[in-house]
N, C-alpha and C. Protein backbone atom coordinates (compact mmCIF):
# COMPACT_ATOMS: atom_id res chain seq x y z
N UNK A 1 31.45 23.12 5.90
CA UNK A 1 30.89 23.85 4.79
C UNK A 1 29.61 24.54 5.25
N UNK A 2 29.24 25.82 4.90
CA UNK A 2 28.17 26.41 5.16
C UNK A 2 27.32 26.54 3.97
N UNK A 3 26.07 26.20 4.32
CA UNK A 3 25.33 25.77 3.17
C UNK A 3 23.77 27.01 3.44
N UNK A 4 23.33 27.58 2.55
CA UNK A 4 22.40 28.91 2.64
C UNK A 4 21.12 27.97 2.53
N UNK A 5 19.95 27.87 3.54
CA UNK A 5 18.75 27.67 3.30
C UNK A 5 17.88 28.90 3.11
N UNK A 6 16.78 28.90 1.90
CA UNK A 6 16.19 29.82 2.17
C UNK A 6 16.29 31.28 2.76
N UNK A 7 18.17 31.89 3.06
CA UNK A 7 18.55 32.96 3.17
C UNK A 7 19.07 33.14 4.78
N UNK A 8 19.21 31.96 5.30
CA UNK A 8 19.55 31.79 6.63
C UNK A 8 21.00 30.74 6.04
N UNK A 9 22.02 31.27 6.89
CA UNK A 9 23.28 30.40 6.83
C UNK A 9 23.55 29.11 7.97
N UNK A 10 23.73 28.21 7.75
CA UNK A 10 23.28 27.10 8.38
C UNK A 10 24.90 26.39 8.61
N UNK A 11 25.40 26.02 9.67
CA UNK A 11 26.76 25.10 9.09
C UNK A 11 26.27 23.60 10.24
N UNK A 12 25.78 22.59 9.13
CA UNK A 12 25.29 21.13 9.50
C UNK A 12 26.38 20.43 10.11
N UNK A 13 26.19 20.04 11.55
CA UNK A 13 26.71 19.07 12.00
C UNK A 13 27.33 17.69 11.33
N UNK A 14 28.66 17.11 11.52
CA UNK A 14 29.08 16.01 10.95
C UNK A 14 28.43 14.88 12.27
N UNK A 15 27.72 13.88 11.55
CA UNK A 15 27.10 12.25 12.11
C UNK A 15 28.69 11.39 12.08
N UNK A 16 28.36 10.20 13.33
CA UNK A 16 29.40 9.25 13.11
C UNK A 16 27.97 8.44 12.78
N UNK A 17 28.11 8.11 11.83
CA UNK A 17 27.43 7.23 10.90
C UNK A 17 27.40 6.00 11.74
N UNK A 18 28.56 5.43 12.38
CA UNK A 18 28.79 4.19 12.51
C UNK A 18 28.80 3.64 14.10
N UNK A 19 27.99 4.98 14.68
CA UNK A 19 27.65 4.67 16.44
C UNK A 19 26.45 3.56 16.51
N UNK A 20 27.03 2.97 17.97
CA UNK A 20 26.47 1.68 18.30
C UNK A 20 24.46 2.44 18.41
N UNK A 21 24.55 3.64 18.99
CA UNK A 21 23.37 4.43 19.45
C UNK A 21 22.87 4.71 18.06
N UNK A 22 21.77 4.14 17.60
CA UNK A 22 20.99 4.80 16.07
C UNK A 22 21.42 6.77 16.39
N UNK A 23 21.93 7.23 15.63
CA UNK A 23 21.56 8.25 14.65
C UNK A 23 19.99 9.09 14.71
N UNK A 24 20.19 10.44 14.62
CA UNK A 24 18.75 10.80 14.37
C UNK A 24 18.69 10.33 12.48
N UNK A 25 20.05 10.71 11.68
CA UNK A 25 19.26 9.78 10.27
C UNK A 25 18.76 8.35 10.32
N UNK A 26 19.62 7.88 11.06
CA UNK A 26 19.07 6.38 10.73
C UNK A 26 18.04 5.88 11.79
N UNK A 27 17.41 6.33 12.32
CA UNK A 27 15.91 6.51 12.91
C UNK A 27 14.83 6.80 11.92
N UNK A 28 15.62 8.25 11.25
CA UNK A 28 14.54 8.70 10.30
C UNK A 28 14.62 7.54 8.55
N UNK A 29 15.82 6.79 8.68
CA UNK A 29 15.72 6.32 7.50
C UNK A 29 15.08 4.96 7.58
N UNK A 30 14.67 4.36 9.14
CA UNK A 30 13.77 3.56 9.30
C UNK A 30 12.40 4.00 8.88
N UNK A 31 12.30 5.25 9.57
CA UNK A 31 10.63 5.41 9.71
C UNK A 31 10.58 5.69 8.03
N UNK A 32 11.09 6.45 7.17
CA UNK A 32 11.20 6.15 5.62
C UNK A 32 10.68 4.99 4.92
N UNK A 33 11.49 4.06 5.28
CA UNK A 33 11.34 2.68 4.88
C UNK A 33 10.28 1.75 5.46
N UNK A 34 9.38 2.22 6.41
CA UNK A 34 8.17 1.40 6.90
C UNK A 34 7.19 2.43 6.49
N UNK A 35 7.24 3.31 6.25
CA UNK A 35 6.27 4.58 5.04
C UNK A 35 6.21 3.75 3.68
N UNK A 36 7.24 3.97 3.08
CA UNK A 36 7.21 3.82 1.53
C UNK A 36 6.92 1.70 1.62
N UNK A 37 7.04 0.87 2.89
CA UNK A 37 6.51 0.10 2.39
C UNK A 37 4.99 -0.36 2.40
N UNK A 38 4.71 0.13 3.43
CA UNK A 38 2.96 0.05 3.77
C UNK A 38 2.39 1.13 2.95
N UNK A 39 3.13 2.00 1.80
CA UNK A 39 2.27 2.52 0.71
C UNK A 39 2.45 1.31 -0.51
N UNK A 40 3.94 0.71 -0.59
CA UNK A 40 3.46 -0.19 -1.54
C UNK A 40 2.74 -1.26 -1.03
N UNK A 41 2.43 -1.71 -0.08
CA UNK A 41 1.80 -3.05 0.28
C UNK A 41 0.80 -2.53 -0.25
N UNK A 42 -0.11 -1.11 -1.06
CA UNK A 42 -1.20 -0.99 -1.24
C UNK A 42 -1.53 -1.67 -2.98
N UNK A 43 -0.64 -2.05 -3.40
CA UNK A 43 -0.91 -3.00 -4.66
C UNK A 43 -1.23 -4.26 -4.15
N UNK A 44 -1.40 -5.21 -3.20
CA UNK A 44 -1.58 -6.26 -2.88
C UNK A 44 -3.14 -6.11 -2.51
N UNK A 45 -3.24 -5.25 -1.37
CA UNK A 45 -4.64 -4.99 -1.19
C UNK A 45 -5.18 -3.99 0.24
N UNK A 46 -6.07 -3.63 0.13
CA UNK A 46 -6.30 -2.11 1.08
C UNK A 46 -6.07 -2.64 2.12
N UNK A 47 -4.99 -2.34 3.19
CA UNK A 47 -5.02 -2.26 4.59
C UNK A 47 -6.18 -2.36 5.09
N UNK A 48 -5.87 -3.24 6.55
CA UNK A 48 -6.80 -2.99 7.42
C UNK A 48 -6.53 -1.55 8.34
N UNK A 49 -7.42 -1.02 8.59
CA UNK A 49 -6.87 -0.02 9.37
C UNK A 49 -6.02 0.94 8.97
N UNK A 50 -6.59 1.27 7.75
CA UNK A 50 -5.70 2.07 6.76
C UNK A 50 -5.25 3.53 7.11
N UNK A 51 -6.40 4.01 7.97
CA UNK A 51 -6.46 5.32 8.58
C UNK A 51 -5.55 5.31 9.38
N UNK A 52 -6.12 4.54 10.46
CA UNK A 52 -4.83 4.84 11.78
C UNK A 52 -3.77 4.38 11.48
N UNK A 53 -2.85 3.24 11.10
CA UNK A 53 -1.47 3.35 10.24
C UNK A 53 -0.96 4.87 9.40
N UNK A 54 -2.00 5.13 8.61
CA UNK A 54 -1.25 5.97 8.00
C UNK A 54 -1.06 7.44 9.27
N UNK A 55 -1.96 7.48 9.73
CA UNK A 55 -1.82 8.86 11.22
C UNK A 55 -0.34 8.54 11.81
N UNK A 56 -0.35 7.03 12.15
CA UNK A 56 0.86 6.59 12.98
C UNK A 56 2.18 6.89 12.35
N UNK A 57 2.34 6.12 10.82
CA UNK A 57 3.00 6.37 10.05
C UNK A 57 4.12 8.38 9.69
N UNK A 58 2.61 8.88 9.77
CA UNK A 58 2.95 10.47 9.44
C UNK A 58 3.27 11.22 10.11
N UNK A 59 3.04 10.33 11.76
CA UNK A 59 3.47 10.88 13.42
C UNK A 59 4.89 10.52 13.32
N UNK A 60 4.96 9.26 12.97
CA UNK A 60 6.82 8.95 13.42
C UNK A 60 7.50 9.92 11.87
N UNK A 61 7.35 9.72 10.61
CA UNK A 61 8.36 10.69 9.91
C UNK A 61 8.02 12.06 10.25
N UNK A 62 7.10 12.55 11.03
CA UNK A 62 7.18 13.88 11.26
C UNK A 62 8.32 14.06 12.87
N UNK A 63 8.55 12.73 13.34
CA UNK A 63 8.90 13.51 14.70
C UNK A 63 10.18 13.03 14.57
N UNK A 64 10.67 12.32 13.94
CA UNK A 64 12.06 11.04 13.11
C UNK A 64 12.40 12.70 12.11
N UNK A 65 11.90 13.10 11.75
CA UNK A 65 12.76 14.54 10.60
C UNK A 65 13.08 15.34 11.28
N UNK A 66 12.57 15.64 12.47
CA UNK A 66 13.02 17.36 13.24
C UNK A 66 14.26 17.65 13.49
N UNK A 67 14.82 16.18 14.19
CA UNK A 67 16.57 16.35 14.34
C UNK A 67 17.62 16.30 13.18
N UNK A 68 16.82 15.69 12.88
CA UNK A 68 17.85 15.69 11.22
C UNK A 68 18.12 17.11 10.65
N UNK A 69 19.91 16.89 10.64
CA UNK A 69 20.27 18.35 9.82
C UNK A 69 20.96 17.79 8.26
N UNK A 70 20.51 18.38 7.48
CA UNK A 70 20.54 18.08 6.15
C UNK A 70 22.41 18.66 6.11
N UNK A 71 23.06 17.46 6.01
CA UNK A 71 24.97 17.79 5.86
C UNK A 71 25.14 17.75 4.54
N UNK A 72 26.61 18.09 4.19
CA UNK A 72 27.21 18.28 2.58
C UNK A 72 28.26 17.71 2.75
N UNK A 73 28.56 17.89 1.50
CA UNK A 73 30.22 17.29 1.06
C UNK A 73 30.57 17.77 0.06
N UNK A 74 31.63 18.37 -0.10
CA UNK A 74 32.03 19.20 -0.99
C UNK A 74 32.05 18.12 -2.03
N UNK A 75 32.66 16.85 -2.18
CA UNK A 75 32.78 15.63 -2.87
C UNK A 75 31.39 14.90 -3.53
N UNK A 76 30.35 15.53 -2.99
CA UNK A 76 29.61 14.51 -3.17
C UNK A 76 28.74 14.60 -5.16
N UNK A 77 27.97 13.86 -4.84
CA UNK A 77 27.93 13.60 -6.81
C UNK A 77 26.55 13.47 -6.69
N UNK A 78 25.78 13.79 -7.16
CA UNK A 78 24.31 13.97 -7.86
C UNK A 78 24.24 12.68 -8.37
N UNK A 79 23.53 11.73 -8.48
CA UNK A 79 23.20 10.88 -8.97
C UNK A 79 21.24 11.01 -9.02
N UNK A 80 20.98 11.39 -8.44
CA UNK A 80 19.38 12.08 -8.67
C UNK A 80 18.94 10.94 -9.27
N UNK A 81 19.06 11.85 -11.02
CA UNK A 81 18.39 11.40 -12.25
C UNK A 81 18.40 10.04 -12.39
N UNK A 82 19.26 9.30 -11.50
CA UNK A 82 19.54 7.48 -11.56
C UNK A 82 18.88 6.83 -10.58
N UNK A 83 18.39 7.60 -9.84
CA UNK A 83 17.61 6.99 -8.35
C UNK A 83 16.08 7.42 -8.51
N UNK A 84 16.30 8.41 -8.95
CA UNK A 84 14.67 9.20 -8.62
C UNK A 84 13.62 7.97 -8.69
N UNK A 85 12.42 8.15 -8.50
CA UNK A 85 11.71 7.31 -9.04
C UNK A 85 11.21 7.58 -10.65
N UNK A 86 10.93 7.10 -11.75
CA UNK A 86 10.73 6.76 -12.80
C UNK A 86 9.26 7.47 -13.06
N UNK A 87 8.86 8.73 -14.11
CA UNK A 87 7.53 8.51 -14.72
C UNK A 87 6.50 7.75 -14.37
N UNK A 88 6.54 6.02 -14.90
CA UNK A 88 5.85 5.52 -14.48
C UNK A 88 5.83 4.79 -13.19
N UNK A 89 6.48 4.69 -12.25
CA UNK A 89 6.78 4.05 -11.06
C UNK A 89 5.84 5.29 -10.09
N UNK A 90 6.41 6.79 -10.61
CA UNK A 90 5.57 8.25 -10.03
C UNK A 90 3.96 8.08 -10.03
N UNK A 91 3.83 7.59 -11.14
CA UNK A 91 2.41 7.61 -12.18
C UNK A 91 1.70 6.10 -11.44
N UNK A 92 2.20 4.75 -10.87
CA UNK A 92 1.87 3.58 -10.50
C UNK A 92 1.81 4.19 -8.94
N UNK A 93 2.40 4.87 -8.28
CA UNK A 93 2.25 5.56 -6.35
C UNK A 93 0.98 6.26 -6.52
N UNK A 94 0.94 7.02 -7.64
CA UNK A 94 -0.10 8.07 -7.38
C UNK A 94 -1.30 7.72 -7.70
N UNK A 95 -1.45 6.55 -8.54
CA UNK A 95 -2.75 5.86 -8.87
C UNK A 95 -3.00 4.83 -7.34
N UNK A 96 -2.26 3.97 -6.83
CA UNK A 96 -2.42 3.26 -5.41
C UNK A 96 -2.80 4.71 -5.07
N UNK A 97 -2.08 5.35 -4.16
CA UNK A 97 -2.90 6.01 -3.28
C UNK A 97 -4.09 6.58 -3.82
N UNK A 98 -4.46 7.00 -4.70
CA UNK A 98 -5.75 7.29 -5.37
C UNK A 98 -6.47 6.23 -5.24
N UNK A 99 -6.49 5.08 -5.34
CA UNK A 99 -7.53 4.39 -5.30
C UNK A 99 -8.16 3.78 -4.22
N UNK A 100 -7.11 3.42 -3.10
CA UNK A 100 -6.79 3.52 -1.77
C UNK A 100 -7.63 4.41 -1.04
N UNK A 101 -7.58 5.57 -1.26
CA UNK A 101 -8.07 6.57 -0.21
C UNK A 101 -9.31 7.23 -0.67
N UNK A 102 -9.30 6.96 -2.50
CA UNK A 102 -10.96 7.91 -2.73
C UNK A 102 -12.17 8.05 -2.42
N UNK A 103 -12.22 7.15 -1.97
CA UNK A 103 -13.56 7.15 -0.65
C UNK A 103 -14.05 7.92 0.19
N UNK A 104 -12.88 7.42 0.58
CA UNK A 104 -13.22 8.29 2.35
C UNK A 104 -12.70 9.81 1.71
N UNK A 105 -11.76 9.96 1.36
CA UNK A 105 -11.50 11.76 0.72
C UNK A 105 -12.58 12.09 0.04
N UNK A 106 -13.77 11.44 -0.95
CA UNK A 106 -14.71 12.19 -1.23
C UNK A 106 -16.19 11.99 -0.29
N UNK A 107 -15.79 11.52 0.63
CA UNK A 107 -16.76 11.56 2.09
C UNK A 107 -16.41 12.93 2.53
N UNK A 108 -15.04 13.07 2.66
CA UNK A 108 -14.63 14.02 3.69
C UNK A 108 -14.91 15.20 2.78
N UNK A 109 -14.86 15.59 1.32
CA UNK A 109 -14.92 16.68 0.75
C UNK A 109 -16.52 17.16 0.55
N UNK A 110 -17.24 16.46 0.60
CA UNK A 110 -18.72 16.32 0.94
C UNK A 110 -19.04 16.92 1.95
N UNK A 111 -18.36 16.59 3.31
CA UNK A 111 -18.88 16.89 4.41
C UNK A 111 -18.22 18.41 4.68
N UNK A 112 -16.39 18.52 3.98
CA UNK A 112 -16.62 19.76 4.22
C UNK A 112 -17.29 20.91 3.20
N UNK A 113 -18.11 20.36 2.06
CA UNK A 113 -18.74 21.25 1.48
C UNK A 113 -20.11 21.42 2.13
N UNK A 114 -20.77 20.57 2.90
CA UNK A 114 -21.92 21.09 3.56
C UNK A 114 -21.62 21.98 4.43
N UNK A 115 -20.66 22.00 5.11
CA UNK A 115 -19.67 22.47 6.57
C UNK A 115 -19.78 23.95 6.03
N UNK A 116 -19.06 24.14 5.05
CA UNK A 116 -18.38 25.54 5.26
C UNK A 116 -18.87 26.16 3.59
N UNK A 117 -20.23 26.18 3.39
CA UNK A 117 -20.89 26.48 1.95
C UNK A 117 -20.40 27.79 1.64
N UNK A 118 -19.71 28.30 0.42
CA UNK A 118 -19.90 29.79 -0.31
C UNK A 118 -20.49 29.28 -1.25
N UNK A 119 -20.27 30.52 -1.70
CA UNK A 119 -20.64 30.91 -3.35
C UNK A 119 -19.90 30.41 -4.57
N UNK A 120 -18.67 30.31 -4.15
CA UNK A 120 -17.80 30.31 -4.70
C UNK A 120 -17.27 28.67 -4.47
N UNK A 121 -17.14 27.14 -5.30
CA UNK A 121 -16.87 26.71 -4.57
C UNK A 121 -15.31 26.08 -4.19
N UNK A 122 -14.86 26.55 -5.32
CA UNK A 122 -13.18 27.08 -4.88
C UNK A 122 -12.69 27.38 -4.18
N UNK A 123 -13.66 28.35 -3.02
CA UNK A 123 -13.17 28.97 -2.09
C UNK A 123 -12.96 28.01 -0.96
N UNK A 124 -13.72 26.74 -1.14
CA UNK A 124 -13.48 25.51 0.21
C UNK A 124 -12.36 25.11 -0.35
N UNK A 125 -10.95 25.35 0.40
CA UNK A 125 -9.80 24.80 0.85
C UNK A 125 -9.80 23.99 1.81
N UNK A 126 -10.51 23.53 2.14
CA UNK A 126 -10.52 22.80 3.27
C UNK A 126 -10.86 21.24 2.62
N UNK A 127 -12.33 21.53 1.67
CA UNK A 127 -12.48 20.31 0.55
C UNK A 127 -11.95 20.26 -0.25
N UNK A 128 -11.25 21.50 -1.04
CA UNK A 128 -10.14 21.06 -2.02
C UNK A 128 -9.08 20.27 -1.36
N UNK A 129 -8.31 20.14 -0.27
CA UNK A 129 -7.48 19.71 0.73
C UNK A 129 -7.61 18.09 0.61
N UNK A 130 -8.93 18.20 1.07
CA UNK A 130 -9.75 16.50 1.30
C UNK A 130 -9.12 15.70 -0.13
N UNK A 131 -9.63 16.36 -0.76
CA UNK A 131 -9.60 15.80 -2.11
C UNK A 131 -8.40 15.08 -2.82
N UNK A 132 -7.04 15.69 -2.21
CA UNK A 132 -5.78 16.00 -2.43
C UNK A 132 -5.06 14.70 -1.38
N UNK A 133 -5.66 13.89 -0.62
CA UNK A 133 -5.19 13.19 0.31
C UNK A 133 -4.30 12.24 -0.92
N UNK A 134 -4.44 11.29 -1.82
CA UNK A 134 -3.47 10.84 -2.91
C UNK A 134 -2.23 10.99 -3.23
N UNK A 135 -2.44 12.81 -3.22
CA UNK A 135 -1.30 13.60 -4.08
C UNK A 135 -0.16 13.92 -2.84
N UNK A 136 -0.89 14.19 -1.44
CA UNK A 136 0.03 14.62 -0.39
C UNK A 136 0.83 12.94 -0.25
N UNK A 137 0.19 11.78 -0.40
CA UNK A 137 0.87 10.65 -0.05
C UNK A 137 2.03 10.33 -0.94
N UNK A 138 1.29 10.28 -2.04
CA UNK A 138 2.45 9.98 -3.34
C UNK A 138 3.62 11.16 -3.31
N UNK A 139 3.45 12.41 -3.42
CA UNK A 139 5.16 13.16 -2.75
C UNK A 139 5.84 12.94 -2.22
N UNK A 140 4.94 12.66 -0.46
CA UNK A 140 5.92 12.11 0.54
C UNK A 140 6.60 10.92 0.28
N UNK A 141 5.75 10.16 -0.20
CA UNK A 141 6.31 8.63 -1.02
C UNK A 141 7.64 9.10 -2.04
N UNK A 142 7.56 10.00 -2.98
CA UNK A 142 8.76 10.41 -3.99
C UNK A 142 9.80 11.16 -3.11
N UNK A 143 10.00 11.77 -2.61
CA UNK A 143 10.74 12.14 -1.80
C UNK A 143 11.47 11.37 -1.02
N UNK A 144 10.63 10.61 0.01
CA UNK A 144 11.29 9.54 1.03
C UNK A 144 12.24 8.86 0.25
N UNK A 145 11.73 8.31 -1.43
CA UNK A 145 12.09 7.15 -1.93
C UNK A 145 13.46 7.67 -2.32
N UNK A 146 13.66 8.58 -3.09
CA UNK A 146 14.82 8.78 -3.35
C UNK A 146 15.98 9.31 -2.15
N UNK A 147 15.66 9.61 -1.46
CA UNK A 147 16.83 9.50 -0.55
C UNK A 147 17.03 8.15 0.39
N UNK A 148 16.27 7.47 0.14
CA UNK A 148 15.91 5.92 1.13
C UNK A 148 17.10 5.26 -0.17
N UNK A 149 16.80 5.32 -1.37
CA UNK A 149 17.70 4.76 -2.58
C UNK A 149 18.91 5.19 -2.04
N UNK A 150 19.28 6.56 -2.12
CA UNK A 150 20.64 7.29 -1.28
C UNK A 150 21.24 6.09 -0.30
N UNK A 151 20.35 6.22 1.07
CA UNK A 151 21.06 5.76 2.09
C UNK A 151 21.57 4.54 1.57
N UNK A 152 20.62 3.89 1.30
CA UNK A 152 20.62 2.04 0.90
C UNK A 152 21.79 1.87 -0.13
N UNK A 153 22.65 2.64 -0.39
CA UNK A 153 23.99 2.57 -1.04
C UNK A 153 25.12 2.64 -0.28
N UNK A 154 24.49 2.92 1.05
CA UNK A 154 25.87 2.53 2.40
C UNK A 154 27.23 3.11 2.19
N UNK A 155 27.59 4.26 1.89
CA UNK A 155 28.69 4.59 1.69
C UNK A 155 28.42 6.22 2.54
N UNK A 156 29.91 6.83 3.28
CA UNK A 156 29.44 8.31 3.68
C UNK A 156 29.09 9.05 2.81
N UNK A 157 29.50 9.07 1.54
CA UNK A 157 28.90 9.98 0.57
C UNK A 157 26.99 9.85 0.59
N UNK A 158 27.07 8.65 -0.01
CA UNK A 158 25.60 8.44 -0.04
C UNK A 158 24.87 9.12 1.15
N UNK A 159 24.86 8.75 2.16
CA UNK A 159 24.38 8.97 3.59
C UNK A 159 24.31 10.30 3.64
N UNK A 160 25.18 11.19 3.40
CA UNK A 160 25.46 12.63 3.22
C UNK A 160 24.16 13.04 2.47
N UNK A 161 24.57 12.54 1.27
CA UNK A 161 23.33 12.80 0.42
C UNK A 161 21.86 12.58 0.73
N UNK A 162 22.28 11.57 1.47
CA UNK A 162 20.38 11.11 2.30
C UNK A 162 20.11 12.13 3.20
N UNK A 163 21.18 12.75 3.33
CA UNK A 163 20.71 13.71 5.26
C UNK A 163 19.81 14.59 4.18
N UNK A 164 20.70 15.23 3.47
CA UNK A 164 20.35 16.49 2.21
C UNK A 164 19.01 16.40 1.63
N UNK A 165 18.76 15.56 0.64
CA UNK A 165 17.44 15.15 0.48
C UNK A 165 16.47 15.03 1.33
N UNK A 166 16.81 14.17 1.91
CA UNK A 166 15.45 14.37 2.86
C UNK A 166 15.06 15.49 3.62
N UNK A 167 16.17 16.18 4.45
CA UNK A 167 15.82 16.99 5.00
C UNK A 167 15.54 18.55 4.12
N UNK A 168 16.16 19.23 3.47
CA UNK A 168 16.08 20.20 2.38
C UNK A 168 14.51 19.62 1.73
N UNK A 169 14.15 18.33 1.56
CA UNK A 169 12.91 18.64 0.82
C UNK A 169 11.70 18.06 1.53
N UNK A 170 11.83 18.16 3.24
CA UNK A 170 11.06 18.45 4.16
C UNK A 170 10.27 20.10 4.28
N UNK A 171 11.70 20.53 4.11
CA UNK A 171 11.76 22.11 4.06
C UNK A 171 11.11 22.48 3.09
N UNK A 172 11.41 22.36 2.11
CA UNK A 172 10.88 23.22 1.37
C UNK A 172 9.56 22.39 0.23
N UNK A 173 9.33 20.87 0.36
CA UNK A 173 7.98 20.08 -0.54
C UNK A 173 7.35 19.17 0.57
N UNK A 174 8.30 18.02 0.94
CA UNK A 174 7.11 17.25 1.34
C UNK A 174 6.62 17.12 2.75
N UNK A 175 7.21 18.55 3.61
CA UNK A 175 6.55 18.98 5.00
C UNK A 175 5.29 19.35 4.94
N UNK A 176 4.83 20.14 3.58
CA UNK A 176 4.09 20.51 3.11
C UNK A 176 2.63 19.23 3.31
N UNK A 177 3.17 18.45 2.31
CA UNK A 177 2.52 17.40 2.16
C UNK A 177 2.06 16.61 3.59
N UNK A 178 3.44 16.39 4.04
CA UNK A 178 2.74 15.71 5.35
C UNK A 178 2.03 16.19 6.32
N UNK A 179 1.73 17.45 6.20
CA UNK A 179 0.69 18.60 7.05
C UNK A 179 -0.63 17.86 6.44
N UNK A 180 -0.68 18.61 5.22
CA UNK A 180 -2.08 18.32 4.80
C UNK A 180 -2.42 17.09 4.43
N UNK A 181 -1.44 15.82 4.79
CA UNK A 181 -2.42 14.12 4.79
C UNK A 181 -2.64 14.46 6.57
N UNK A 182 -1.83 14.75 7.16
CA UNK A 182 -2.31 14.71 8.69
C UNK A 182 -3.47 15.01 8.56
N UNK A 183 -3.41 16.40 8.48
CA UNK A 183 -4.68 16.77 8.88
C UNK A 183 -5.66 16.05 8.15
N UNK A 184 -5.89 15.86 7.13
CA UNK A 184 -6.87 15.13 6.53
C UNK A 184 -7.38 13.36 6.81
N UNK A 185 -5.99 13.02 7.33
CA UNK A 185 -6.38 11.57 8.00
C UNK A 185 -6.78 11.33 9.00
N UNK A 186 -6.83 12.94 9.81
CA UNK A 186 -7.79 13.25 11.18
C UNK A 186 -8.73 13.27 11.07
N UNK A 187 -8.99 13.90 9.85
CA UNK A 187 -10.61 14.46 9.54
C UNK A 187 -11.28 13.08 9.61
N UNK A 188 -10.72 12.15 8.50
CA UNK A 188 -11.01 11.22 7.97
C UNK A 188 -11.45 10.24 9.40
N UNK A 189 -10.41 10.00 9.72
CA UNK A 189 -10.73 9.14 11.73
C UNK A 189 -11.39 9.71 12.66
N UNK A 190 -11.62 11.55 12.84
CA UNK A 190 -12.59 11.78 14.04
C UNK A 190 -13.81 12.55 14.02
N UNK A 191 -13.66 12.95 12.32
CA UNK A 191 -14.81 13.73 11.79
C UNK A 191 -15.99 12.39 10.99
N UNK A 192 -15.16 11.69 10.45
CA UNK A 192 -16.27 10.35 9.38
C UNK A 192 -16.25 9.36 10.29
N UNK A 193 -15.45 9.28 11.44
CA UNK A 193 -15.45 8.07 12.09
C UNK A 193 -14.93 6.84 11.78
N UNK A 194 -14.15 6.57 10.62
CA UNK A 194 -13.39 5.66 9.77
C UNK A 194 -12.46 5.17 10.52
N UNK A 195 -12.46 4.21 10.81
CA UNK A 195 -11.40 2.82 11.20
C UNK A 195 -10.67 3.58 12.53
């Protein structure tokens, strides 16, 4: 099946799911699943070394996604709306990482408002950025989660569906996201000096 990204025609490789050799998905659906759990371990209590985990963390799903080609199935079924994560489950990620990281993100938005002063102070994207370290985590967190739900239903359909999700919303949402926690968890480790 040929499937249109963004206006480029793409026809995704079929996975043997069931080789002795991990998979580039099931590499990437590890590094998924040690993401989304060292964000929930953040209800128990703040990491040690919260910085460099999360750098490490955002190094392996960034280099665990590249091979991954997002496949189809003409068969396959949307179940989304039954997996997604929940309102408040969305609303309970985005408060952890908010509380987790506000610190050091309003260190870092500080420093880049002395850094790079206008007039205007809207115009620092760089501290609006800082600020945003929460919001880039909790996406990548919604994203991962629902296709991590996908895989963890072990069937080729499902799996299909996990390539799709994840990769399609690398592309086009939470690549996004994982740019700007990188960069900002750099700032955070070689600009503030943090952990």
């Amino acid at each position: 099946m040929v499937r249109k990204f963004f206006g480029f025609l793409t026809t995704p490789p079929t996975y043997n799911l069931n080789m002795s050799t991990p998979s580039p998905l099931t590499n990437f659906a590890a590094a998924a699943e040690s993401y989304i759990a060292f964000i929930d371990s953040f209800a128990n209590a703040r990491p040690d070394n919260l910085y460099t985990t999360l750098e490490s963390h955002l190094a392996d799903l960034h280099a665990a996604i590249l091979p991954v080609v997002a496949e189809t199935n003409e068969k396959r079924q949307r179940r989304l709306e039954k997996i997604s994560l929940s309102l408040e489950q969305n609303k309970i990620i985005r408060s952890l990482t908010n509380s987790v990281t506000s610190n050091e993100a309003a260190q870092l938005y500080d420093w880049h408002e002395e850094c790079w002063k206008t007039e205007n102070p809207n115009d620092n994207y760089c501290a609006i950025r800082a600020s945003m370290l929460w919001d880039d985590l909790a996406d990548i967190y919604r994203d991962l989660h629902t296709g991590l739900t996908l895989w963890k239903l072990d069937t080729p359909e499902s799996k299909i569906e996990a390539s799709w999700q994840w990769r399609f919303n690398y592309d086009s949402h939470w690549g996004n996201h994982l740019f700007r926690a990188s960069t900002t968890v750099h700032e955070i480790r070689y600009h503030l000096h943090k952990d």
